[in-house]
PDB file of N, CA and C in Angstrom:
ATOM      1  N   UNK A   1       0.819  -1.187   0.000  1.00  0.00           N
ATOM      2  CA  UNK A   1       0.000   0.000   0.000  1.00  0.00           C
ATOM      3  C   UNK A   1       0.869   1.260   0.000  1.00  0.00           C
ATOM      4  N   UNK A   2       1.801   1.202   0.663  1.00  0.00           N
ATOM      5  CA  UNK A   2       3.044   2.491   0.670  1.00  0.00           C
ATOM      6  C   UNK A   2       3.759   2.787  -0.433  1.00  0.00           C
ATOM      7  N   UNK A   3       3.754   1.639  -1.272  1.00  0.00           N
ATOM      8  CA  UNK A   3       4.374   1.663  -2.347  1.00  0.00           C
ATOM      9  C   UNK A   3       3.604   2.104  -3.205  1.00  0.00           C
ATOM     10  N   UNK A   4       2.225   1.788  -3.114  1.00  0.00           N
ATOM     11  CA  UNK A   4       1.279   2.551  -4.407  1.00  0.00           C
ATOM     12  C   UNK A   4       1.089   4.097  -4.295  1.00  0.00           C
ATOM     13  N   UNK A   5       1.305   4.613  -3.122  1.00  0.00           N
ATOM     14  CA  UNK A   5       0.917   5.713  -2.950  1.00  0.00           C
ATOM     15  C   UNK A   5       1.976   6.508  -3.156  1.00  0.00           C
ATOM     16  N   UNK A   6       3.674   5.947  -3.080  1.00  0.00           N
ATOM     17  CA  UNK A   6       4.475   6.588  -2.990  1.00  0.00           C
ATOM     18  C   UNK A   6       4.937   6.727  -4.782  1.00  0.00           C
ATOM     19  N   UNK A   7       4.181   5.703  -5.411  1.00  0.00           N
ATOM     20  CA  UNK A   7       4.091   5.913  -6.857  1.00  0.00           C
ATOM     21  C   UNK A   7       3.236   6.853  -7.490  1.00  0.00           C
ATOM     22  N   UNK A   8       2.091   6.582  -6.600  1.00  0.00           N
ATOM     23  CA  UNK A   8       0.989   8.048  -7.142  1.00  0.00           C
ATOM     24  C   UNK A   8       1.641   9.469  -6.894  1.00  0.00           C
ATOM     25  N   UNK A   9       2.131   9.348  -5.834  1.00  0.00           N
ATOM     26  CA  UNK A   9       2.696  10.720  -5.797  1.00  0.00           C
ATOM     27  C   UNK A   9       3.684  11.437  -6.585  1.00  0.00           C
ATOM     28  N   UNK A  10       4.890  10.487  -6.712  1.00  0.00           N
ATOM     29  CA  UNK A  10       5.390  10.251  -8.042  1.00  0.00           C
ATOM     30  C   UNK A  10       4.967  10.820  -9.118  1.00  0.00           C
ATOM     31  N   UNK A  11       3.649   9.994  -9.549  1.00  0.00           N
ATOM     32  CA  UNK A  11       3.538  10.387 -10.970  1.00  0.00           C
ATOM     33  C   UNK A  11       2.866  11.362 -11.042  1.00  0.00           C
ATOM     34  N   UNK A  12       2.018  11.793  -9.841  1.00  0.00           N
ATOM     35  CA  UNK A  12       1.272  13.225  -9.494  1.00  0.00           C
ATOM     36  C   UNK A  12       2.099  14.209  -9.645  1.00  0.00           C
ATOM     37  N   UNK A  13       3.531  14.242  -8.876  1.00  0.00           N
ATOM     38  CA  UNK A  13       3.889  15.028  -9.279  1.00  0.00           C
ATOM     39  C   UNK A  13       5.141  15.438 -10.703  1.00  0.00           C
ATOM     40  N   UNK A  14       5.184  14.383 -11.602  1.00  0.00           N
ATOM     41  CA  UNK A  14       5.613  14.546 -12.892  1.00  0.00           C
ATOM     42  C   UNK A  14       4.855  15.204 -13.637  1.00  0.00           C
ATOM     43  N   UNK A  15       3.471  14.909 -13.144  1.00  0.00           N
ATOM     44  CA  UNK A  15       2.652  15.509 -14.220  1.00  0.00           C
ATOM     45  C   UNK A  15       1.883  16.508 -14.060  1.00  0.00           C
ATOM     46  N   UNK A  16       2.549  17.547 -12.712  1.00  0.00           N
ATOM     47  CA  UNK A  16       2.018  19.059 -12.541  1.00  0.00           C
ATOM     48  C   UNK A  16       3.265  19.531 -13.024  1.00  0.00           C
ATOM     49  N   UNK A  17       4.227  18.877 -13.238  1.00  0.00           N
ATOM     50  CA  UNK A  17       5.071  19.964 -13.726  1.00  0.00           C
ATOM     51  C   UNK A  17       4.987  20.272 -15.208  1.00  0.00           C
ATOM     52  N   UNK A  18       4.896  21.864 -15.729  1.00  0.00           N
ATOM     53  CA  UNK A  18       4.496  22.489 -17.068  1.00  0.00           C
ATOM     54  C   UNK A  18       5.667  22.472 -18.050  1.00  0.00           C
ATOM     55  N   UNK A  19       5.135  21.747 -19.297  1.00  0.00           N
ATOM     56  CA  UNK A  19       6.663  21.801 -20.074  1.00  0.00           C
ATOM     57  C   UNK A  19       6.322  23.015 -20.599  1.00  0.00           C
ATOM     58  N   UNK A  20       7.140  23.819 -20.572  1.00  0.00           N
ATOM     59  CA  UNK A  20       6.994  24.713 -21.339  1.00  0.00           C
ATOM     60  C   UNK A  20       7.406  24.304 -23.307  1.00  0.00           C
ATOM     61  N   UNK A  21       6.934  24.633 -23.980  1.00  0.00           N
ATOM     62  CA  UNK A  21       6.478  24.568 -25.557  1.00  0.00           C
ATOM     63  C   UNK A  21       7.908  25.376 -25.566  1.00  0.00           C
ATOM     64  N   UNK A  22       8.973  25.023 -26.255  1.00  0.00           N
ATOM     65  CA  UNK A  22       9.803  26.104 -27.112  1.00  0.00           C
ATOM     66  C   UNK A  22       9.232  27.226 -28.123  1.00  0.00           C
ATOM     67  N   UNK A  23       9.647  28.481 -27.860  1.00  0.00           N
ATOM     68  CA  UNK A  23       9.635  29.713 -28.723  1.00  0.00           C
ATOM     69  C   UNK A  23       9.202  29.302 -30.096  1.00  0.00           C
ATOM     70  N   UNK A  24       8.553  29.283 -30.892  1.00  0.00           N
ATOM     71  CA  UNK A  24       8.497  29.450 -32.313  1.00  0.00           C
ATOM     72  C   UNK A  24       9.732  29.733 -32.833  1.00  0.00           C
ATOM     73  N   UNK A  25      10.150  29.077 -34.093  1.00  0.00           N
ATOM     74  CA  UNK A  25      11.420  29.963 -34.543  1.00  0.00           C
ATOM     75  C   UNK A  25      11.082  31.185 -35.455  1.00  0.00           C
ATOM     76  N   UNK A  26      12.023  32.076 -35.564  1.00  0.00           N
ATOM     77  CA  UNK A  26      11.684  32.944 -36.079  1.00  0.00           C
ATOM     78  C   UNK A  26      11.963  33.245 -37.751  1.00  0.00           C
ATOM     79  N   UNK A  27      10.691  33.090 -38.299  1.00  0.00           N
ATOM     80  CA  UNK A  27      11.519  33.022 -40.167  1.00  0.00           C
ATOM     81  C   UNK A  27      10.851  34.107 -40.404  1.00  0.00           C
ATOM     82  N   UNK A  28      11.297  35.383 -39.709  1.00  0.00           N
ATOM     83  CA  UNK A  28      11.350  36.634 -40.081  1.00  0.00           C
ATOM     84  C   UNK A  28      12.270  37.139 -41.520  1.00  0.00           C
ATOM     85  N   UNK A  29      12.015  37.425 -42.372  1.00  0.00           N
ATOM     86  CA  UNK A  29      13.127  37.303 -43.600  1.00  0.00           C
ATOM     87  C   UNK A  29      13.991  38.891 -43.273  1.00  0.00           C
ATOM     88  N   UNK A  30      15.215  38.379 -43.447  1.00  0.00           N
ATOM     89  CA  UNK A  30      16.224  39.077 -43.543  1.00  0.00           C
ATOM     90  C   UNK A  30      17.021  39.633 -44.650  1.00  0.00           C
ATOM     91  N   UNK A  31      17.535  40.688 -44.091  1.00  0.00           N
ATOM     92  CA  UNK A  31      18.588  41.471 -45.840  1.00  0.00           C
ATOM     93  C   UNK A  31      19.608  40.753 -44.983  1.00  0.00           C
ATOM     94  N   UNK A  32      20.021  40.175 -46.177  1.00  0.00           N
ATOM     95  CA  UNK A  32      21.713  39.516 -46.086  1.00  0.00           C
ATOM     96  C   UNK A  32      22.660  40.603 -45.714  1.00  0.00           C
ATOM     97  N   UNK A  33      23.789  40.305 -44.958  1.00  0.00           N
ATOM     98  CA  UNK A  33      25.010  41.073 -44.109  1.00  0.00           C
ATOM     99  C   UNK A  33      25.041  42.017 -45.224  1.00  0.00           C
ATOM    100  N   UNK A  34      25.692  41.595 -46.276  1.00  0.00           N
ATOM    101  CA  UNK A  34      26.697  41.774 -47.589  1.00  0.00           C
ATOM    102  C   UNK A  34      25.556  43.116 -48.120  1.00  0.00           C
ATOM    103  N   UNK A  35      24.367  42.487 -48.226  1.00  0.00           N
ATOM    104  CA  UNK A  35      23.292  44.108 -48.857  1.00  0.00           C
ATOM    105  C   UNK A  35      23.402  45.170 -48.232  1.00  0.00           C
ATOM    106  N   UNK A  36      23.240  44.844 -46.415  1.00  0.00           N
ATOM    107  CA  UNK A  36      23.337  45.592 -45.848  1.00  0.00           C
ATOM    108  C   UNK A  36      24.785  46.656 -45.579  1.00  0.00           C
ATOM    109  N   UNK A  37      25.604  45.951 -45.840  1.00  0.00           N
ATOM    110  CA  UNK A  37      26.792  46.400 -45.819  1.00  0.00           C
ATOM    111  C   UNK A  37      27.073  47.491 -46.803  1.00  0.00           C
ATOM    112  N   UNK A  38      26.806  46.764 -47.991  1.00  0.00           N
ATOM    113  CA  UNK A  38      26.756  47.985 -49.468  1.00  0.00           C
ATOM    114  C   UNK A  38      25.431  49.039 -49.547  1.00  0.00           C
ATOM    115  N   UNK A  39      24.791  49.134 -49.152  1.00  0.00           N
ATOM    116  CA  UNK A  39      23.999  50.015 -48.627  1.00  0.00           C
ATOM    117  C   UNK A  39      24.042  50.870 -47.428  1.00  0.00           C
ATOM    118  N   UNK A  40      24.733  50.628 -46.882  1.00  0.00           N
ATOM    119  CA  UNK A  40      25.328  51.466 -45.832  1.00  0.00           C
ATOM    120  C   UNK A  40      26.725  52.326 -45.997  1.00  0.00           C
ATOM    121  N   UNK A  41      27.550  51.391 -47.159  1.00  0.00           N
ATOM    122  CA  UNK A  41      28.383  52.204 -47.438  1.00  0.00           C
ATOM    123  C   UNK A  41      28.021  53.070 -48.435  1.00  0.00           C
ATOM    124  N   UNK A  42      26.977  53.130 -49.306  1.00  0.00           N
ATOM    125  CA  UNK A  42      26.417  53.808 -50.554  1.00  0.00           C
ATOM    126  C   UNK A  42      26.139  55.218 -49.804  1.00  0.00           C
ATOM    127  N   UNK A  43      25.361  55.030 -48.949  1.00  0.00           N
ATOM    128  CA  UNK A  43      24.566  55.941 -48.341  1.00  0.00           C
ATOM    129  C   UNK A  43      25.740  57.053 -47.421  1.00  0.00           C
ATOM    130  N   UNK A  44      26.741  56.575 -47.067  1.00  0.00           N
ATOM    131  CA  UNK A  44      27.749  57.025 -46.521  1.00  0.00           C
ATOM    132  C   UNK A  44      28.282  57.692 -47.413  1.00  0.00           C
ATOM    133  N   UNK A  45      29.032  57.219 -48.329  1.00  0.00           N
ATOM    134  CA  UNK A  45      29.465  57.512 -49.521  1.00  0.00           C
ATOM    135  C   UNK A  45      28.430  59.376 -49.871  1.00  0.00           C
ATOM    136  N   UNK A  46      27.128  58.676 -50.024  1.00  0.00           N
ATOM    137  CA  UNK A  46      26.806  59.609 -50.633  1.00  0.00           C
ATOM    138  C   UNK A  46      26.337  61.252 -50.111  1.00  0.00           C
ATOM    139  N   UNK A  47      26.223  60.767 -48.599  1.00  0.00           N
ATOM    140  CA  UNK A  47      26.294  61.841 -47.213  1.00  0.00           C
ATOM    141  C   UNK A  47      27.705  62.483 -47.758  1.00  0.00           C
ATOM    142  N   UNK A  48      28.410  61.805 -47.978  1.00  0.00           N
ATOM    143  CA  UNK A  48      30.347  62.806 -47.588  1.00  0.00           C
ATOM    144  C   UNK A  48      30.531  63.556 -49.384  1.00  0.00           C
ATOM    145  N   UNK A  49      29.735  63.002 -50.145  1.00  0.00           N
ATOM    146  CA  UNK A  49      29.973  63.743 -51.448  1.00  0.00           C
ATOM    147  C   UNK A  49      29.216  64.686 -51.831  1.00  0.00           C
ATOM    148  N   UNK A  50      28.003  64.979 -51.270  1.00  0.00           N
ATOM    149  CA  UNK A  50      27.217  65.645 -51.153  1.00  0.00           C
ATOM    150  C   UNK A  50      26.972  67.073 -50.394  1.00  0.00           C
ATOM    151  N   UNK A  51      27.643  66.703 -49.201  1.00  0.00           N
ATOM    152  CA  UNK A  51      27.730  67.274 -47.908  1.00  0.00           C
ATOM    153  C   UNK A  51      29.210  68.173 -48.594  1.00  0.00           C
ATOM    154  N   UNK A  52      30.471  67.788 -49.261  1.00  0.00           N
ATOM    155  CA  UNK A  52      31.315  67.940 -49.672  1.00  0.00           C
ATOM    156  C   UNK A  52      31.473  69.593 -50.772  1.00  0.00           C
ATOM    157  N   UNK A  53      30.269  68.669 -51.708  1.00  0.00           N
ATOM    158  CA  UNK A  53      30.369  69.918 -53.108  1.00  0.00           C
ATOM    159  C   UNK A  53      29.609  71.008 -52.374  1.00  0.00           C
ATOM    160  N   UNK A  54      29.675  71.871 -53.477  1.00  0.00           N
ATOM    161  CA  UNK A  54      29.868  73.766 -52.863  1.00  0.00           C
ATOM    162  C   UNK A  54      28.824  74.131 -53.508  1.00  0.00           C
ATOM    163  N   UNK A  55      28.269  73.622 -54.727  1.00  0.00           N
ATOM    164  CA  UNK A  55      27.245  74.206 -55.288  1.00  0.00           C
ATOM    165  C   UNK A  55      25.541  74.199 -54.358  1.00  0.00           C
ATOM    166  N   UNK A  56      25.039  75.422 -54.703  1.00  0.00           N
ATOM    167  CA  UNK A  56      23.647  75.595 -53.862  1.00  0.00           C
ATOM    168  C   UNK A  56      23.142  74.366 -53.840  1.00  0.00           C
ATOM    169  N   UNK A  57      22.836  74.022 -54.549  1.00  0.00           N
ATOM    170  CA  UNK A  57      21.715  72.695 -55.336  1.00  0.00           C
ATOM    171  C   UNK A  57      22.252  71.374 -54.272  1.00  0.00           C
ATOM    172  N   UNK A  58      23.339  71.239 -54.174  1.00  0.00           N
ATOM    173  CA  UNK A  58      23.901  70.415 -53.070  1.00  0.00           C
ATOM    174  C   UNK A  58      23.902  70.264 -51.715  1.00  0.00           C
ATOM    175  N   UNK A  59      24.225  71.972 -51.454  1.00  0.00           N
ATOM    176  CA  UNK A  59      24.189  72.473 -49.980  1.00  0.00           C
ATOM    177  C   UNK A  59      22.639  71.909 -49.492  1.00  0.00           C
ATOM    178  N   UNK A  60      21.387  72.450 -50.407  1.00  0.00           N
ATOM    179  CA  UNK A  60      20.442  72.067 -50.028  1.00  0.00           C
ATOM    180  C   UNK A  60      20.090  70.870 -49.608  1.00  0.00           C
ATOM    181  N   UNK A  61      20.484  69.995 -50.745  1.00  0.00           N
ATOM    182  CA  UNK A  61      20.382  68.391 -50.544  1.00  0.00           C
ATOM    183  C   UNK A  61      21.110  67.726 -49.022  1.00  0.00           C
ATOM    184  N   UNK A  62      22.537  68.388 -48.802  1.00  0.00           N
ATOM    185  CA  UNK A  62      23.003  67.868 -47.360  1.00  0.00           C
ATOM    186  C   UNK A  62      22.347  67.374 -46.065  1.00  0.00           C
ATOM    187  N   UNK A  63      21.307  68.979 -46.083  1.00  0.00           N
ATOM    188  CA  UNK A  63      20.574  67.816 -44.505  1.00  0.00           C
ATOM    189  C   UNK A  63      19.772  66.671 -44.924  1.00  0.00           C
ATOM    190  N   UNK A  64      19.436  66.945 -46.031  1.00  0.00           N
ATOM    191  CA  UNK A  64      18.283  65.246 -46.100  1.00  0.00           C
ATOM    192  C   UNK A  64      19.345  64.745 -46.775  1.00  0.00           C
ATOM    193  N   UNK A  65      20.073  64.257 -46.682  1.00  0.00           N
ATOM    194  CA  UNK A  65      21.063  63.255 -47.059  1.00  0.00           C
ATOM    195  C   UNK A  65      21.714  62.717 -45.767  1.00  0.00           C
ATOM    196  N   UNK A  66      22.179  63.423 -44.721  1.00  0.00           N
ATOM    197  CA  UNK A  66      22.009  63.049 -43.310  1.00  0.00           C
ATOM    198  C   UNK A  66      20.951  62.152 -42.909  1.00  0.00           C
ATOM    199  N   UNK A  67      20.099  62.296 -43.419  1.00  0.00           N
ATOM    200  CA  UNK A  67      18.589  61.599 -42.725  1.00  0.00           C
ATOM    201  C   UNK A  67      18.750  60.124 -43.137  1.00  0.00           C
ATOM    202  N   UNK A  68      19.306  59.654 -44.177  1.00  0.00           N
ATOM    203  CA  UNK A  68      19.185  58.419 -45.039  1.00  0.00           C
ATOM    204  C   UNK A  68      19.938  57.298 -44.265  1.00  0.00           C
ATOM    205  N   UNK A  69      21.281  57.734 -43.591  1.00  0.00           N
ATOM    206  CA  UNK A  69      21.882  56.443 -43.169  1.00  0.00           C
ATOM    207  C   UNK A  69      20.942  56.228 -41.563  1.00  0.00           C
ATOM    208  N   UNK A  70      20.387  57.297 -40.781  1.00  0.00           N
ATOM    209  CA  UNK A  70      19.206  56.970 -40.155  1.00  0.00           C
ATOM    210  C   UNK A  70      17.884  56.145 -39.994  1.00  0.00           C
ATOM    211  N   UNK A  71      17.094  56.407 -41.316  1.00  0.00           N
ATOM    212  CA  UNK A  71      16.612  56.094 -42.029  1.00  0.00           C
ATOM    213  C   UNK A  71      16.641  54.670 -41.904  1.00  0.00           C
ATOM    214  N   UNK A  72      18.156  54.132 -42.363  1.00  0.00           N
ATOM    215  CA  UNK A  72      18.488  52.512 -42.312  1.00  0.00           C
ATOM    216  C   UNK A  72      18.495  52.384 -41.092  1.00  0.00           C
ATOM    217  N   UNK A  73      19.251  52.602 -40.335  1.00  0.00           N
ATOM    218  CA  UNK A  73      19.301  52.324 -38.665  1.00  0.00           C
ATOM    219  C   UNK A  73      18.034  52.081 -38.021  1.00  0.00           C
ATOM    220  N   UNK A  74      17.041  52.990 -38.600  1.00  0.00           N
ATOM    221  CA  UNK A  74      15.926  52.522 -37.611  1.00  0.00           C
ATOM    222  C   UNK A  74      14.663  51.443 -38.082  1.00  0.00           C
ATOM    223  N   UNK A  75      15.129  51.734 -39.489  1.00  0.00           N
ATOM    224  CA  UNK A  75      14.524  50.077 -39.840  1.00  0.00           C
ATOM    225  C   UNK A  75      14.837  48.785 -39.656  1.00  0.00           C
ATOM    226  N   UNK A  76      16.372  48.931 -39.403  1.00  0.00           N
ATOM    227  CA  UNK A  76      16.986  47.942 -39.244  1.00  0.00           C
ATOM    228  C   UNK A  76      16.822  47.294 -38.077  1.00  0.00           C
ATOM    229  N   UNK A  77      16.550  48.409 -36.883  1.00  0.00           N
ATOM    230  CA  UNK A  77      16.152  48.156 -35.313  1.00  0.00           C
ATOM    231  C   UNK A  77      14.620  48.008 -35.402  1.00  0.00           C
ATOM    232  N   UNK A  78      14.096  47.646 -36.674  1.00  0.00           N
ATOM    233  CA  UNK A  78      12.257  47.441 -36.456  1.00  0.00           C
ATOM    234  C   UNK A  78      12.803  46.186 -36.341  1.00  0.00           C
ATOM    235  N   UNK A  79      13.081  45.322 -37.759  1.00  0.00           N
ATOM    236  CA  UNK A  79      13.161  44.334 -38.512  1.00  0.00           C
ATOM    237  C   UNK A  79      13.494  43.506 -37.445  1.00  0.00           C
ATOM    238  N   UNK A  80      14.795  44.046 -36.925  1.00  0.00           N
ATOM    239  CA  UNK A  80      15.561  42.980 -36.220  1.00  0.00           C
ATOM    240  C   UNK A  80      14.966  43.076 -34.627  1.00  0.00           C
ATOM    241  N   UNK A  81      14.240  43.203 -34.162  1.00  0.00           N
ATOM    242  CA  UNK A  81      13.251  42.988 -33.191  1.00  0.00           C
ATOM    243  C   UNK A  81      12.757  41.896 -33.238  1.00  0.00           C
ATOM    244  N   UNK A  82      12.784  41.122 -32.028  1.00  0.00           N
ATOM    245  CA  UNK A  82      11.758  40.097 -32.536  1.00  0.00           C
ATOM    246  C   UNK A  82      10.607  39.891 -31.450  1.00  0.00           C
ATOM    247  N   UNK A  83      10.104  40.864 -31.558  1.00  0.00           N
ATOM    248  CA  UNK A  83       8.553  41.383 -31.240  1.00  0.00           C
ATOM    249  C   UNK A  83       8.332  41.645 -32.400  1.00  0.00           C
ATOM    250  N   UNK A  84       8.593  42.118 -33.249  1.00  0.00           N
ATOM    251  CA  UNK A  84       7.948  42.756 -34.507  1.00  0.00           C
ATOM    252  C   UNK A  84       7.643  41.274 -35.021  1.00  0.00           C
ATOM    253  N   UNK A  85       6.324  42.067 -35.777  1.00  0.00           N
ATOM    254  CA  UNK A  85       5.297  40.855 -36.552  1.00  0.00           C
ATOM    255  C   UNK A  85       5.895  40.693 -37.582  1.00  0.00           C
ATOM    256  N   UNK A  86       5.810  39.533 -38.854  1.00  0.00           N
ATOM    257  CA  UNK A  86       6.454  39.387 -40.073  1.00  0.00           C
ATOM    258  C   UNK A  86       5.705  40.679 -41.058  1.00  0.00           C
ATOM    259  N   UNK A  87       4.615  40.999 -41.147  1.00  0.00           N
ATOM    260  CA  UNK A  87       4.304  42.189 -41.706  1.00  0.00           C
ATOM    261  C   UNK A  87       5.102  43.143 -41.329  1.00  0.00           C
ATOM    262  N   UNK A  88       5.334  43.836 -40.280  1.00  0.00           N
ATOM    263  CA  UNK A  88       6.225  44.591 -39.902  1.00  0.00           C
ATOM    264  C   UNK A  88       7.709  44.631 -40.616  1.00  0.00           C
ATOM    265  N   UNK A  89       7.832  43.647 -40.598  1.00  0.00           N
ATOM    266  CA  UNK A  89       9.577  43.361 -40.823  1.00  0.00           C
ATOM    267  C   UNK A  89       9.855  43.195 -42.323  1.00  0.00           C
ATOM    268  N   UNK A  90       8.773  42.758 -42.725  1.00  0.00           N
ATOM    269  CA  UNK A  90       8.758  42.563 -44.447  1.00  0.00           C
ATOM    270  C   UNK A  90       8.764  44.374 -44.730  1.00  0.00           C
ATOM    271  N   UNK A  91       7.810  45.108 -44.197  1.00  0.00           N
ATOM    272  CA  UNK A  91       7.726  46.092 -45.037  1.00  0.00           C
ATOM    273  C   UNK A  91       9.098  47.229 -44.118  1.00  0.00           C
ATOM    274  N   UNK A  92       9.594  46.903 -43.135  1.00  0.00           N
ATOM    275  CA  UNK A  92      10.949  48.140 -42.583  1.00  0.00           C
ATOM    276  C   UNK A  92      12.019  47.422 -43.431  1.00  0.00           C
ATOM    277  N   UNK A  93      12.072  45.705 -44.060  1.00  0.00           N
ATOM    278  CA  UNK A  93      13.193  45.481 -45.300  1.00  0.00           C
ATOM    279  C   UNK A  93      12.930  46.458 -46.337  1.00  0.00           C
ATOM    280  N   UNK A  94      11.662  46.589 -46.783  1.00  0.00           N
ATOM    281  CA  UNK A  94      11.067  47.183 -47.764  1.00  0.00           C
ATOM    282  C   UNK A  94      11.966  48.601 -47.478  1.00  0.00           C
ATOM    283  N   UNK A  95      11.955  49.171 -46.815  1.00  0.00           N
ATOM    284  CA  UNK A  95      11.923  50.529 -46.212  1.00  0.00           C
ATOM    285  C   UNK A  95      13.517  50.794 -46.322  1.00  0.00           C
ATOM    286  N   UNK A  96      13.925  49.781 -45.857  1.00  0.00           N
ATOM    287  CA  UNK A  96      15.396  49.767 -45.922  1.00  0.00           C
ATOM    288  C   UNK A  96      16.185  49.961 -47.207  1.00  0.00           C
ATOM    289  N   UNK A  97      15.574  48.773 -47.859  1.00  0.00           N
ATOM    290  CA  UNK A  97      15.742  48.114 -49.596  1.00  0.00           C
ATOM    291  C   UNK A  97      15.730  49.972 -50.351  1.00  0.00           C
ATOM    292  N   UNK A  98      14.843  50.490 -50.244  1.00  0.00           N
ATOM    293  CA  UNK A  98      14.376  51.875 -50.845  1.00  0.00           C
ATOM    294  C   UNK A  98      15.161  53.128 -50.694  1.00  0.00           C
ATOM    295  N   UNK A  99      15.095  52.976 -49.138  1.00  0.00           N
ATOM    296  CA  UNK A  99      16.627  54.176 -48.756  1.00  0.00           C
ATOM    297  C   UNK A  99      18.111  53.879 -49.663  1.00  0.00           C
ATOM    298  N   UNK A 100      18.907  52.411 -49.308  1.00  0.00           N
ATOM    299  CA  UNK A 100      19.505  52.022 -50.161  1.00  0.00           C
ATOM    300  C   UNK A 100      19.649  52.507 -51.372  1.00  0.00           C
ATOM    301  N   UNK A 101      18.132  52.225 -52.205  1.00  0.00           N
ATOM    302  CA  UNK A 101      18.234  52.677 -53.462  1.00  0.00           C
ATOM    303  C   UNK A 101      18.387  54.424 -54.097  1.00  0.00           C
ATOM    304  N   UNK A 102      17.587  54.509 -52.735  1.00  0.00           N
ATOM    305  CA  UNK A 102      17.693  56.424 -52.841  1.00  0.00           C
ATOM    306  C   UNK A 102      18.826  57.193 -52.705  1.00  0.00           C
ATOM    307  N   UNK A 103      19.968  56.263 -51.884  1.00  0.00           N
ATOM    308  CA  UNK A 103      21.334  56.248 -52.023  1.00  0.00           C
ATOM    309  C   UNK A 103      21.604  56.486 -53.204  1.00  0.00           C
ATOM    310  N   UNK A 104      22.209  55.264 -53.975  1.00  0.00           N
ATOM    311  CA  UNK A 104      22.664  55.282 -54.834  1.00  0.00           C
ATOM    312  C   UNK A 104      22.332  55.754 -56.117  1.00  0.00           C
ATOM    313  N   UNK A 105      21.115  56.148 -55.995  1.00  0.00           N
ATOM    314  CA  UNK A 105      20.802  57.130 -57.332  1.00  0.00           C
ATOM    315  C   UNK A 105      21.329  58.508 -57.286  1.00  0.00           C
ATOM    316  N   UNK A 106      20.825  58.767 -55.806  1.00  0.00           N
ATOM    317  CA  UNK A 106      21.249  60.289 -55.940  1.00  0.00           C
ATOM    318  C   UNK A 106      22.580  60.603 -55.873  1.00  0.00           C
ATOM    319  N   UNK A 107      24.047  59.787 -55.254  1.00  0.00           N
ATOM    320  CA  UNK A 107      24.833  59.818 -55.628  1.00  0.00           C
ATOM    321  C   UNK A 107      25.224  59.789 -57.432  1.00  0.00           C
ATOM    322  N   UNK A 108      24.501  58.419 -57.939  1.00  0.00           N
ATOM    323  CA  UNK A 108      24.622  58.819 -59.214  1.00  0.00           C
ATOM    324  C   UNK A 108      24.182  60.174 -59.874  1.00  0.00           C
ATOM    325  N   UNK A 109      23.059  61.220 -59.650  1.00  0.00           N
ATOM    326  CA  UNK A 109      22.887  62.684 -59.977  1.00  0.00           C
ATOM    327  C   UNK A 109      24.064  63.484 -59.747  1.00  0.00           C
ATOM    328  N   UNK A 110      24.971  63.156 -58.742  1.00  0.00           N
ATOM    329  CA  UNK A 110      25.570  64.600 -58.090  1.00  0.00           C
ATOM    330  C   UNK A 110      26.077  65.313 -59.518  1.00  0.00           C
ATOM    331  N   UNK A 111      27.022  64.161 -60.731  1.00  0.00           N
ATOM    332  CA  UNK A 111      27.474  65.084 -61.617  1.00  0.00           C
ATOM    333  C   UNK A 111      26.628  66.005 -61.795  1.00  0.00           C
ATOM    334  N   UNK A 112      25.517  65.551 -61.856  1.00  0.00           N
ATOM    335  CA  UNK A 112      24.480  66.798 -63.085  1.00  0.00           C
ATOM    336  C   UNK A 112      24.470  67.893 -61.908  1.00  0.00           C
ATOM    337  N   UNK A 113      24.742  68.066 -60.802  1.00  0.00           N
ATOM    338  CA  UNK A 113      24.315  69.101 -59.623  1.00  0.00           C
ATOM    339  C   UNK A 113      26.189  69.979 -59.774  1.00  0.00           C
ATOM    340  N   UNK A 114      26.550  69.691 -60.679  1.00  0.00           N
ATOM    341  CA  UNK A 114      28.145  69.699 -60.731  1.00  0.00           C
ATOM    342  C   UNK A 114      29.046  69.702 -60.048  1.00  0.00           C
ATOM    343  N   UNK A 115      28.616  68.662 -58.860  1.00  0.00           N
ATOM    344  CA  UNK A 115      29.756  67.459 -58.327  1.00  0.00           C
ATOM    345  C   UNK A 115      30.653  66.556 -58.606  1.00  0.00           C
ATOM    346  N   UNK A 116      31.308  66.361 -58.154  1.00  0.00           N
ATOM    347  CA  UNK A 116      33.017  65.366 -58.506  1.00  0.00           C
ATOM    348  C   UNK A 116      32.457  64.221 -57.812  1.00  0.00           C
TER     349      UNK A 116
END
């Protein structure tokens, strides 16, 4: 009889204890290192050449050209959250992907603004 009870208890108490379920993994989609990398240097790049030339048309452009490598930084701190929902994170890549591109175009303009 001691023995059954000392088994019930046993298994009574194996089976209040809560497994906890592991985390979901997270297949939040990501910009690869390497994009991010060349987009950060674009955008850099294009802050110091900008910020650089003398002509009006440029001067103007400088503070919002400041704004852009920001811009990435704080999408980058949505994305890579992981509280943020996959909607979320799909569209601050999005956001990211775009600055990037707004980089490197407008660096490509500076000649016509008659920048070096």
């Amino acid at each position: 009889m001691l023995r059954g009870l000392a088994l019930v208890a046993l298994l009574a108490s194996a089976c209040s204890k809560k497994q906890e379920a592991p985390p979901p993994p997270n297949d939040n989609p990501r910009i690869p290192a390497a994009e991010l990398q060349r987009g950060e240097d674009a955008c850099k790049a294009y802050v110091e050449k900008v910020c650089a030339c003398t002509t009006p048309e440029a001067q103007k452009q400088c503070p919002l050209a400041k704004a852009l490598p920001d811009a990435m930084t704080t999408g980058l701190e949505i994305a890579m959250n992981p509280e943020t929902t996959r909607r979320d994170v799909v569209q601050a890549n999005d956001m990211i992907r775009k600055t990037m591109k707004e980089c490197i175009e407008q660096a490509a303009r500076l000649p016509s603004l008659g920048c070096n």
